[in-house]
N, C-alpha and C. Protein backbone atom coordinates (compact mmCIF):
# COMPACT_ATOMS: atom_id res chain seq x y z
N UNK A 1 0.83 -1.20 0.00
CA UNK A 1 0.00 0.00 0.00
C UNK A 1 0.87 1.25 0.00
N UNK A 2 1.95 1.07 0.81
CA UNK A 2 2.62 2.33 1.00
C UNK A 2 3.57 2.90 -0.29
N UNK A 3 3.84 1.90 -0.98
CA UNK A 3 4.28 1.84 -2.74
C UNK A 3 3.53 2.89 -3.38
N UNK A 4 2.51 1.86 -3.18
CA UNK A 4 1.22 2.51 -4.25
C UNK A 4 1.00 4.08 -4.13
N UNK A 5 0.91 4.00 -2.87
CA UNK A 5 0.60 5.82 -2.50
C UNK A 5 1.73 6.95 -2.76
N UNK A 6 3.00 6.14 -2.58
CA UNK A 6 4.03 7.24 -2.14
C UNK A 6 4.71 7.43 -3.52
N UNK A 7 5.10 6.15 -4.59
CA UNK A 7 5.82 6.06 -5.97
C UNK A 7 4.68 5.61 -6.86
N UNK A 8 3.78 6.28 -7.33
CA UNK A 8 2.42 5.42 -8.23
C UNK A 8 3.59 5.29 -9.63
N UNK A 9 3.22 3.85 -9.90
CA UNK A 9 3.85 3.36 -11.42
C UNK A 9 2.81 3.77 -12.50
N UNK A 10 1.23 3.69 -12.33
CA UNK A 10 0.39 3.58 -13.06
C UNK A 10 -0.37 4.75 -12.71
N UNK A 11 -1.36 4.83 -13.67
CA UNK A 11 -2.87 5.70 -13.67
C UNK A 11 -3.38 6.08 -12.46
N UNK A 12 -3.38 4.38 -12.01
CA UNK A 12 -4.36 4.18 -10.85
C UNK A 12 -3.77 4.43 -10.01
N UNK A 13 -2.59 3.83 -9.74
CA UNK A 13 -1.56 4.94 -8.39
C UNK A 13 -1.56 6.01 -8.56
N UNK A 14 -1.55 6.65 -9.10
CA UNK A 14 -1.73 8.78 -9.24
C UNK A 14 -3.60 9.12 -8.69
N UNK A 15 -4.50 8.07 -9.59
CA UNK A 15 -5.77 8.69 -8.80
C UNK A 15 -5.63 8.30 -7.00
N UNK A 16 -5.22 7.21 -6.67
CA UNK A 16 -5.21 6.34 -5.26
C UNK A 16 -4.47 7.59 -4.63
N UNK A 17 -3.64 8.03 -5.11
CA UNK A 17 -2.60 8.98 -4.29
C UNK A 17 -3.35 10.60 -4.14
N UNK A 18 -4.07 11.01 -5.79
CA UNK A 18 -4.77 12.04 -5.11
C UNK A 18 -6.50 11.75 -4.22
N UNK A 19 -6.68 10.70 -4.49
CA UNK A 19 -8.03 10.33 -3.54
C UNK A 19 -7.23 10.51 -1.84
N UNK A 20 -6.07 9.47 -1.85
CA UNK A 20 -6.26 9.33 -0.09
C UNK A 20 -5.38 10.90 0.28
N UNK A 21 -4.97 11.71 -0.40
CA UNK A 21 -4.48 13.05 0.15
C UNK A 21 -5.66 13.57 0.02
N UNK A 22 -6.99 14.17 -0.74
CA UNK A 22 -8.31 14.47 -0.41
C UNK A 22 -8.67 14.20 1.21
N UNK A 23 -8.89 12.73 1.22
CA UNK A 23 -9.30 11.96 2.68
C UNK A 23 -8.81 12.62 3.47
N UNK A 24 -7.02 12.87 3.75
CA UNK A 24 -6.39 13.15 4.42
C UNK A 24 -6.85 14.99 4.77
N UNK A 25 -7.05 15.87 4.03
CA UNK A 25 -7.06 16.77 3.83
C UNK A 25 -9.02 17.19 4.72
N UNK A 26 -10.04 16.27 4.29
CA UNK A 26 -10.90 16.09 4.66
C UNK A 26 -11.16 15.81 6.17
N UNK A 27 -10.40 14.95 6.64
CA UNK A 27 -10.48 14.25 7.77
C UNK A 27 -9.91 15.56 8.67
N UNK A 28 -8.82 16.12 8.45
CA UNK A 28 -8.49 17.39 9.44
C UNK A 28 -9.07 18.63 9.22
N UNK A 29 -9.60 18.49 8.41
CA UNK A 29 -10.59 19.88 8.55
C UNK A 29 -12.15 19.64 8.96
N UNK A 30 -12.42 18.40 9.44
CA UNK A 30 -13.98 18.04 9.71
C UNK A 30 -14.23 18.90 11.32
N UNK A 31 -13.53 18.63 11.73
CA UNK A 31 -13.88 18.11 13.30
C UNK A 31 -13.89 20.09 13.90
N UNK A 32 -13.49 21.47 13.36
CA UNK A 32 -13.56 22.53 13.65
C UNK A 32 -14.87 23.18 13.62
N UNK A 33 -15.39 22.96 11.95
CA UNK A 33 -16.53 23.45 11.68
C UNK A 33 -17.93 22.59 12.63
N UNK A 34 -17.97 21.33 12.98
CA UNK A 34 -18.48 20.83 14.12
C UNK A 34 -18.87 21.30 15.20
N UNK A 35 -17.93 21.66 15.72
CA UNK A 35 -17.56 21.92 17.06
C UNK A 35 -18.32 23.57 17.13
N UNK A 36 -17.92 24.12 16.41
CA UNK A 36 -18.15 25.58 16.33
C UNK A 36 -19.39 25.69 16.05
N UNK A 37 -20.28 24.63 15.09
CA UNK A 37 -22.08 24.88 15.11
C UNK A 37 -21.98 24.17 16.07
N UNK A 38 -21.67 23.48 16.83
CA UNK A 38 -22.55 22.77 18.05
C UNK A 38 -22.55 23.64 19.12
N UNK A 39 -21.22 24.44 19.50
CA UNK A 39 -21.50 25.17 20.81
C UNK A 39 -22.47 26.48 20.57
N UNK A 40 -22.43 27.13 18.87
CA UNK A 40 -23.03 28.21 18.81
C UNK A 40 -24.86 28.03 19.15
N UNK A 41 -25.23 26.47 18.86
CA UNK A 41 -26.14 26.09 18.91
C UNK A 41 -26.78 26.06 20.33
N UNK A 42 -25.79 25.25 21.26
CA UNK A 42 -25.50 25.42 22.61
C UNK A 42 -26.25 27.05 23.21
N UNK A 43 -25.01 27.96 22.64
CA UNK A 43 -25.88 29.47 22.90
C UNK A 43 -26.91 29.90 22.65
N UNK A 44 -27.51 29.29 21.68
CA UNK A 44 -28.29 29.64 20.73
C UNK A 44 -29.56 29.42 21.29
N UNK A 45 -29.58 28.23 22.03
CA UNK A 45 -30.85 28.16 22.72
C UNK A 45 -30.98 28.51 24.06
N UNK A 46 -30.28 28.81 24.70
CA UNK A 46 -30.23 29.59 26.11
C UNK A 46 -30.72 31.10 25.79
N UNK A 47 -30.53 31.46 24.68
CA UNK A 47 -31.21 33.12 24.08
C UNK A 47 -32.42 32.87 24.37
N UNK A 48 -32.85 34.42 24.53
CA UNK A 48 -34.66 34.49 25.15
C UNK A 48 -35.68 34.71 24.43
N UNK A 49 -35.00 34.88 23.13
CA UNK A 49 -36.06 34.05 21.82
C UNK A 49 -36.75 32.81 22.02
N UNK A 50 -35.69 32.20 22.21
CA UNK A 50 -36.21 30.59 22.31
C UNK A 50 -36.99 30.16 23.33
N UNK A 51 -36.37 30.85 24.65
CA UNK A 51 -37.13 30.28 25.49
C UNK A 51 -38.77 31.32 25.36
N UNK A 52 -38.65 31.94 24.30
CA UNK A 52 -40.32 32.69 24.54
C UNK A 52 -41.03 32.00 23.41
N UNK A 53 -40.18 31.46 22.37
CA UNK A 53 -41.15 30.86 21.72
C UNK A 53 -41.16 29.54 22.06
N UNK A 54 -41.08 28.77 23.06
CA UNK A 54 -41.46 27.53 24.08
C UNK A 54 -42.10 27.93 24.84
N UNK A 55 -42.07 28.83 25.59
CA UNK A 55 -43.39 29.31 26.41
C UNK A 55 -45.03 29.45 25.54
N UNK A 56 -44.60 29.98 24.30
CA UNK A 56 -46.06 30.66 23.38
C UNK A 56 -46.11 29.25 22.63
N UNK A 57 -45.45 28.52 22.82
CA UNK A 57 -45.83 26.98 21.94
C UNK A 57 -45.98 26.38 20.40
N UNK A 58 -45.04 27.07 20.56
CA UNK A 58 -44.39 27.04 18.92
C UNK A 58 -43.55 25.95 18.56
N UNK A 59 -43.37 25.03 17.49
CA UNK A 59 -43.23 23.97 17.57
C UNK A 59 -41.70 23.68 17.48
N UNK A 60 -41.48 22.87 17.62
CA UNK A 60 -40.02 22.50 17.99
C UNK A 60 -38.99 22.90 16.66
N UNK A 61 -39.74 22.32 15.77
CA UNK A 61 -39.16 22.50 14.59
C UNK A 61 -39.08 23.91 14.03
N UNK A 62 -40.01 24.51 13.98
CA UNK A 62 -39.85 25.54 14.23
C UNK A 62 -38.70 26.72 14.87
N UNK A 63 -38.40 26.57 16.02
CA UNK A 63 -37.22 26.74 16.73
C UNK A 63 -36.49 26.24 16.57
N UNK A 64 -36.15 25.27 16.46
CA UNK A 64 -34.88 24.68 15.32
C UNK A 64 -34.50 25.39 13.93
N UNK A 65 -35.53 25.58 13.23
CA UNK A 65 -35.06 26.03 12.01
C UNK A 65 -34.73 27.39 12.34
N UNK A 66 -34.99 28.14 13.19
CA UNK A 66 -34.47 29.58 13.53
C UNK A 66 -32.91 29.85 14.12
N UNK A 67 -32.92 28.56 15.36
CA UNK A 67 -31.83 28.11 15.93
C UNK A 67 -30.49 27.91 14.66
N UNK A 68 -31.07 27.20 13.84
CA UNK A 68 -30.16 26.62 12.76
C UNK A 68 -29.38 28.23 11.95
N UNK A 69 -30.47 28.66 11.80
CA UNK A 69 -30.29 29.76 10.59
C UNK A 69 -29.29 31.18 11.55
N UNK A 70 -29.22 31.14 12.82
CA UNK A 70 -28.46 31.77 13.81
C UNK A 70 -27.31 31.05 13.51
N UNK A 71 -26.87 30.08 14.10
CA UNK A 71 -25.68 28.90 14.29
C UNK A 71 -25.40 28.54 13.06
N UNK A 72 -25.49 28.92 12.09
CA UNK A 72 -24.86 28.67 10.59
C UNK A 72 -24.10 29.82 9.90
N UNK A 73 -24.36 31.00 10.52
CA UNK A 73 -23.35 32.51 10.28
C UNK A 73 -22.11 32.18 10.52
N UNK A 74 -22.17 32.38 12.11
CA UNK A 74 -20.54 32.05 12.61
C UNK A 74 -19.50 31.01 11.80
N UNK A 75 -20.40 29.17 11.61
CA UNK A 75 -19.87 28.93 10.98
C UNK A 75 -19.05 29.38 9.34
N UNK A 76 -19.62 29.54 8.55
CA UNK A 76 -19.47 30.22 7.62
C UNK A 76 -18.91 31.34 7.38
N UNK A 77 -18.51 31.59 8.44
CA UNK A 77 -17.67 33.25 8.73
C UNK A 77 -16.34 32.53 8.74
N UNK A 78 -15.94 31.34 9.91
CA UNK A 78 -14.65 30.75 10.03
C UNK A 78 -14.43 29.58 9.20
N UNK A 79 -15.36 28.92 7.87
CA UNK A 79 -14.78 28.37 6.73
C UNK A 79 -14.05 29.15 6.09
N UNK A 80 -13.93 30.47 5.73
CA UNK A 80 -12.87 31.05 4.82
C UNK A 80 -11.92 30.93 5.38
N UNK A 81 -11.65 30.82 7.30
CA UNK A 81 -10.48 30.69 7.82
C UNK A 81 -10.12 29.71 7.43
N UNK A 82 -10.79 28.60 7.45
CA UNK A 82 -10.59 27.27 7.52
C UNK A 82 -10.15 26.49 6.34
N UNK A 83 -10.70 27.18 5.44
CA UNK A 83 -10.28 27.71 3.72
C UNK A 83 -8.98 28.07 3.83
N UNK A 84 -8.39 28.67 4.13
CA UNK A 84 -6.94 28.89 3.98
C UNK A 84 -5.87 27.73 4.58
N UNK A 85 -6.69 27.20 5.80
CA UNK A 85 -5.94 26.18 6.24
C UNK A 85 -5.50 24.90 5.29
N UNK A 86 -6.55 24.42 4.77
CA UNK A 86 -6.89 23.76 3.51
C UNK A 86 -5.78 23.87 2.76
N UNK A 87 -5.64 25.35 2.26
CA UNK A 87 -4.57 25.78 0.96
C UNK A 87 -3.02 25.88 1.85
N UNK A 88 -2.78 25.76 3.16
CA UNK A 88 -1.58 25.72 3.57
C UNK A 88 -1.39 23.97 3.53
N UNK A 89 -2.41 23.47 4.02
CA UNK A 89 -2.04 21.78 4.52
C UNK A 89 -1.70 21.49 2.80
N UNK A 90 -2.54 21.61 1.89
CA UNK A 90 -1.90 21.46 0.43
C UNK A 90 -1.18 21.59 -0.13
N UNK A 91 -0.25 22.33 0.58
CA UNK A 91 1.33 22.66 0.42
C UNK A 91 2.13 21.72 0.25
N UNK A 92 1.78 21.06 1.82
CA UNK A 92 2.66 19.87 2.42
C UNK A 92 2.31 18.72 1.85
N UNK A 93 1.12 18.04 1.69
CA UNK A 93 0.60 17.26 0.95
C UNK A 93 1.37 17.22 -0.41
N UNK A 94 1.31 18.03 -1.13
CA UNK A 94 1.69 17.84 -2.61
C UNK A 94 2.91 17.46 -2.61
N UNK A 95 4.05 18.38 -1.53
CA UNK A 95 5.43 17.67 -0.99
C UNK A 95 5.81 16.29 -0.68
N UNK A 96 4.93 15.94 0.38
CA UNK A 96 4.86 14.95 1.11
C UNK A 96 4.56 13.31 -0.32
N UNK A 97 3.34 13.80 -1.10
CA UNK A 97 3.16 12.64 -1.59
C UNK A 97 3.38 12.73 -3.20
N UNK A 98 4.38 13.99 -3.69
CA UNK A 98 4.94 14.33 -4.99
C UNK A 98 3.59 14.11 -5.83
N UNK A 99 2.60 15.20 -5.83
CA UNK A 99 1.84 15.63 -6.41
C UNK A 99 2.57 17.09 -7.21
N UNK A 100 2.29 16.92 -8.67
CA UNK A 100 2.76 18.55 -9.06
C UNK A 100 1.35 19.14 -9.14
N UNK A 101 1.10 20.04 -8.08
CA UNK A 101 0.01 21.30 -7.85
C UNK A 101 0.82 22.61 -7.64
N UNK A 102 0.02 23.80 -7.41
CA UNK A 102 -0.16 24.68 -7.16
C UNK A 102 1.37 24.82 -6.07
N UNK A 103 0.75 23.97 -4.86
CA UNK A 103 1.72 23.82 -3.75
C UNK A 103 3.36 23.53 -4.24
N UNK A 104 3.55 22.29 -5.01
CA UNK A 104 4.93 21.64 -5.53
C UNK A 104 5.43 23.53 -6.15
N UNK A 105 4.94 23.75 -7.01
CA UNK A 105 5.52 25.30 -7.69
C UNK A 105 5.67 26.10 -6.32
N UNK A 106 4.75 26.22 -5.48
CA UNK A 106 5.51 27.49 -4.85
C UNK A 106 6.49 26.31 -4.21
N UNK A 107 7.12 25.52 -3.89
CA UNK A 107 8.00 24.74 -3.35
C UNK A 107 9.29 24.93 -3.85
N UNK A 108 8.97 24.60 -5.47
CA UNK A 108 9.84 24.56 -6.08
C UNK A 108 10.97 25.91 -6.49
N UNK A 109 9.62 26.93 -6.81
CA UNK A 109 10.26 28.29 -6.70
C UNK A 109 11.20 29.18 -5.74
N UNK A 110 10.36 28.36 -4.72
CA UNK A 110 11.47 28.22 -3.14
C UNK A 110 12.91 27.67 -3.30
N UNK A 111 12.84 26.77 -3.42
CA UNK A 111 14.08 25.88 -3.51
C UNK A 111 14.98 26.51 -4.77
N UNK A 112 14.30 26.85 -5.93
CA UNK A 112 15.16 27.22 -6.82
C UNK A 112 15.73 28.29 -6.94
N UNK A 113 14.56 29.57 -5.80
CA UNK A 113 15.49 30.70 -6.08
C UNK A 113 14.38 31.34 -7.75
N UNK A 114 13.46 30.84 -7.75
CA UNK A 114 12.65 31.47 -8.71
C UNK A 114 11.30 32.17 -8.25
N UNK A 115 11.64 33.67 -8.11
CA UNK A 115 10.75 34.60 -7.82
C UNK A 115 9.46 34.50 -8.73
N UNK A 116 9.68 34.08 -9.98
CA UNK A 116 8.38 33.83 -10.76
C UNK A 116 7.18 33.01 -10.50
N UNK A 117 7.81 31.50 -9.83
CA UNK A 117 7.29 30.79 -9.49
C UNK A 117 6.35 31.03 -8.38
N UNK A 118 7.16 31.48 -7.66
CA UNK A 118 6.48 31.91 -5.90
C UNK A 118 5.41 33.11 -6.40
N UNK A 119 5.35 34.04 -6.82
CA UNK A 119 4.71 35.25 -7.64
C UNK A 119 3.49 34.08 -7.72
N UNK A 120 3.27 33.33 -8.68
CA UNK A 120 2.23 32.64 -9.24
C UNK A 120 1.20 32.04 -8.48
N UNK A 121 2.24 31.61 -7.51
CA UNK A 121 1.40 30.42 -6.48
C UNK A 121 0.51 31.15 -5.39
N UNK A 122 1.26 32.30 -4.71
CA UNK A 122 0.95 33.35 -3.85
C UNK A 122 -0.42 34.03 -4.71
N UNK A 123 -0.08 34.02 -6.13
CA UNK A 123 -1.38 34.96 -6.55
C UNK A 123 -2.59 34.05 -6.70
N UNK A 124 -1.98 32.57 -6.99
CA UNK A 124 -3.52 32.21 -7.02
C UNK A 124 -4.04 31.90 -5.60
N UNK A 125 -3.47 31.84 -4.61
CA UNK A 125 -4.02 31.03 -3.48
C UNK A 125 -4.35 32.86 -2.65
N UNK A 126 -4.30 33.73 -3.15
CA UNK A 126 -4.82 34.75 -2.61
C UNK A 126 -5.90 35.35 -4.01
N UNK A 127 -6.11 34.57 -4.63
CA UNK A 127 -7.66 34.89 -5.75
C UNK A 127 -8.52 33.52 -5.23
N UNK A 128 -8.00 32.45 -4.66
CA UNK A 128 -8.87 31.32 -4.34
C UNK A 128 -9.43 32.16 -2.54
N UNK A 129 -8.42 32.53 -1.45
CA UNK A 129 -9.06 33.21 -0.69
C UNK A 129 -9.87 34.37 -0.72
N UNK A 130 -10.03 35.29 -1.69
CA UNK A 130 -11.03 36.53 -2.19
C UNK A 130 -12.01 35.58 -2.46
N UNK A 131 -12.05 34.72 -3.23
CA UNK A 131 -13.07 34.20 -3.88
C UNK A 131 -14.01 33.50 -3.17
N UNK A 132 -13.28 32.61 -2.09
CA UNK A 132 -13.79 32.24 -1.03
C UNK A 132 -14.44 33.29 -0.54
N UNK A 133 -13.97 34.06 0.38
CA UNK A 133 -14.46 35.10 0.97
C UNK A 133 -15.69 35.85 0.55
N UNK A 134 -15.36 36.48 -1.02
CA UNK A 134 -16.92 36.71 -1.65
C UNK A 134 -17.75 35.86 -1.43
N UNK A 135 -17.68 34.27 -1.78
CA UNK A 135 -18.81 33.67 -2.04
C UNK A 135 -19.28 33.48 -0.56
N UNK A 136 -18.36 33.66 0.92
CA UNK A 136 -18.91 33.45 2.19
C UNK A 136 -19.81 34.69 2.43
N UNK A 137 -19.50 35.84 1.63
CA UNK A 137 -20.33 37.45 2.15
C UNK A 137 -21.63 37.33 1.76
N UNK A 138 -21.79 36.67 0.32
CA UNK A 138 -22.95 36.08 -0.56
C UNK A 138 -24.19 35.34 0.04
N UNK A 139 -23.51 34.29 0.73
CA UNK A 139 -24.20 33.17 1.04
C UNK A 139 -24.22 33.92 2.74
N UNK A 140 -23.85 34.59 3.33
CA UNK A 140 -23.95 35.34 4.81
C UNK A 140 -25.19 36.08 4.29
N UNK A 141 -25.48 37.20 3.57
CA UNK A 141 -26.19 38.33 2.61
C UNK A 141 -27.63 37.48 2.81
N UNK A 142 -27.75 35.94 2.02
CA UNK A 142 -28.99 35.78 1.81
C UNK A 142 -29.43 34.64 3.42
N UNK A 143 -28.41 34.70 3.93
CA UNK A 143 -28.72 33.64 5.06
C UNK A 143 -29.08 34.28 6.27
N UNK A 144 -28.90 35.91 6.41
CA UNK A 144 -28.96 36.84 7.90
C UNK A 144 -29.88 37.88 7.51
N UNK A 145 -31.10 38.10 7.82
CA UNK A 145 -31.90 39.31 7.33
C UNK A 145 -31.64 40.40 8.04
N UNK A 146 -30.25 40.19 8.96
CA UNK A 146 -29.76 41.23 9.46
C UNK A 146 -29.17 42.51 9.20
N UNK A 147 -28.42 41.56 7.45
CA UNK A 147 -27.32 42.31 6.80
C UNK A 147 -27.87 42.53 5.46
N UNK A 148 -29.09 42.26 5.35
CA UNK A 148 -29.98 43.18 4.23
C UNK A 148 -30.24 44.53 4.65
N UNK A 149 -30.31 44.83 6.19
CA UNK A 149 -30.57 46.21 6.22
C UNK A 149 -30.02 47.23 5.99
């Protein structure tokens, strides 16, 4: 297995190698965005919204879906952070398991002493964070009727 992943001879060793760096990449970024809707959720219902619309008897679901639509901002505010983390761990990854990406070039540009290279890599992984970022202001815009006003 460790062949397969680390020196692919074939096709299928290059997809196997970028599938389990995905996994890898997946698996450490799960467990933040979690954590962060569960406690906001946590707050979320101790607010005196909630407890007034349980008093007036409004249905559970109901308060849930309000609960939800609160506790889904924050998140979504710290995926663009989390977004960048992504584009640093991809760095190492592409190093680690000789993928040529994005990451291997700014590596390489490093190592070689080629300002061009590094220029390139830096510009796209700061148009992939704008871009991120827009599409988090977007999807914040139609998700908070706060920030329509």
């Amino acid at each position: 297995m460790y062949g397969t992943i680390i020196s692919p001879q074939t096709t299928y060793g290059e997809i196997l190698k970028i599938l389990f760096s995905a996994a890898v990449l997946s698996i450490l970024t799960v467990a933040r965005p979690y954590l962060i809707t569960r406690v906001q959720a946590m707050r979320e219902f101790r607010e005196p919204y909630v407890l007034t619309y349980r008093a007036l008897g409004y249905s559970p679901g109901l308060i849930r879906r309000h609960v939800r639509r609160n506790t889904v901002i924050p998140t979504m505010t710290d995926s663009v952070l989390n977004f960048g983390w992504i584009l640093t761990a991809q760095v190492f990854l592409e190093l680690i398991m000789k993928i040529d990406g994005m990451g291997y070039i700014l590596f390489s540009g490093t190592v070689h002493g080629n300002p061009f290279l590094i220029q390139i890599a830096i510009i796209y992984f700061a148009v992939v964070m704008i871009g991120a970022s827009i599409l988090t202001d977007i999807l914040i815009y139609f998700a908070d009727p706060r920030v329509r006003r």
